[in-house]
Protein backbone atom coordinates (compact mmCIF):
# COMPACT_ATOMS: atom_id res chain seq x y z
CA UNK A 1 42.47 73.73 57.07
CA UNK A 2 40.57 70.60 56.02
CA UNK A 3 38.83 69.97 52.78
CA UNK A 4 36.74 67.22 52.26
CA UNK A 5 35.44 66.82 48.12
CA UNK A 6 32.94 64.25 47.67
CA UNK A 7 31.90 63.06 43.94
CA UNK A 8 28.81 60.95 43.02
CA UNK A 9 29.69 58.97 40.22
CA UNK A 10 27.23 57.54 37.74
CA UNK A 11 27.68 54.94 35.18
CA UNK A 12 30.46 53.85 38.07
CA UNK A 13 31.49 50.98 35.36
CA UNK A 14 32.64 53.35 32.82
CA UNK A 15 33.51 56.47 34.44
CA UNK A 16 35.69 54.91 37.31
CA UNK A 17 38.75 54.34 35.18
CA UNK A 18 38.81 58.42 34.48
CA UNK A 19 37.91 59.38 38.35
CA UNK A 20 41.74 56.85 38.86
CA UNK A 21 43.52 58.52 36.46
CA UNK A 22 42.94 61.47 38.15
CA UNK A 23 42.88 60.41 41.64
CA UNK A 24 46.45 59.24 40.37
CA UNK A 25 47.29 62.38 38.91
CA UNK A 26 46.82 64.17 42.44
CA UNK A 27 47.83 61.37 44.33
CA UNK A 28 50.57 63.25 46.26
CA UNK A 29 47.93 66.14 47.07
CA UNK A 30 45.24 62.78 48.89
CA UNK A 31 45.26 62.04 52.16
CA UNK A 32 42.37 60.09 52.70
CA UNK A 33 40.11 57.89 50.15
CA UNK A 34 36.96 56.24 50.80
CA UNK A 35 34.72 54.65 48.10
CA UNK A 36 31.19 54.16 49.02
CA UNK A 37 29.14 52.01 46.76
CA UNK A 38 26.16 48.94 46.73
CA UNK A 39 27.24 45.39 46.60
CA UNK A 40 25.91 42.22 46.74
CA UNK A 41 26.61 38.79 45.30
CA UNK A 42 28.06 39.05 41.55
CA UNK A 43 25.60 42.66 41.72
CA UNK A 44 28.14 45.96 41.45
CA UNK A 45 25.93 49.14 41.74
CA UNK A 46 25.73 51.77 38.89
CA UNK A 47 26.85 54.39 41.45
CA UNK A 48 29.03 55.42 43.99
CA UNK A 49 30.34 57.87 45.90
CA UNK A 50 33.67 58.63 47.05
CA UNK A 51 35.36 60.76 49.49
CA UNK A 52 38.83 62.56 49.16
CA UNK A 53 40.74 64.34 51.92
CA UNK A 54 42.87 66.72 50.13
CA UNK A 55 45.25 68.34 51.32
CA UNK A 56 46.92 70.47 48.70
CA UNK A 57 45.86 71.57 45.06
CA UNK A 58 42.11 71.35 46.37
CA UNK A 59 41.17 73.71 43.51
CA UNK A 60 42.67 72.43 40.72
CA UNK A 61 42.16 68.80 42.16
CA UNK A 62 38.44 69.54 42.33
CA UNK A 63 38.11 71.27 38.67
CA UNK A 64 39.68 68.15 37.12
CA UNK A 65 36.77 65.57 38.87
CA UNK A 66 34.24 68.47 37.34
CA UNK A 67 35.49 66.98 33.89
CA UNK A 68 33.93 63.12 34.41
CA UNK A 69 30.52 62.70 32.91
CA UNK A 70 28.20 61.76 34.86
CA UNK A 71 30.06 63.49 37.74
CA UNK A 72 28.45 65.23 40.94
CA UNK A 73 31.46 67.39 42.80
CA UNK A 74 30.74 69.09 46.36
CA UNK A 75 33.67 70.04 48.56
CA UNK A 76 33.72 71.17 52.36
CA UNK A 77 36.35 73.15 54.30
CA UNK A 78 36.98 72.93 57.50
């Protein structure tokens, strides 16, 4: 089984350091990472989304991203 858990993240300058701590926190439990977000000269984006493979702890992993403000959480199993 495969889960994918996506999170929007708004406010991406002051939520990000939370969604790492976190990421961190699970970091064993990650297999794949992929930050998606707008950039263009000296311009960082507000938002962003990123993409986790997890592959272990999904739930608990997934409950813990539920606690960022400004935080959108979907997850897909495969």
């Amino acid at each position: 089984m495969t889960t994918v858990i996506g999170v929007k993240l708004e406010k991406r300058q002051e939520n990000a350091q939370k969604l790492q701590e976190i990421a961190t926190e699970f970091g064993c439990s990650i297999k794949t990472r992929i930050g998606l977000h707008g950039v263009s000269d000296g311009i960082c984006s507000p938002s962003g989304i990123i993409l986790f493979e997890v592959i272990n702890k999904e739930a608990e992993f997934e409950k813990a991203l539920r606690t960022i403000e400004g935080a959108v959480v979907k997850a897909m199993t495969f």
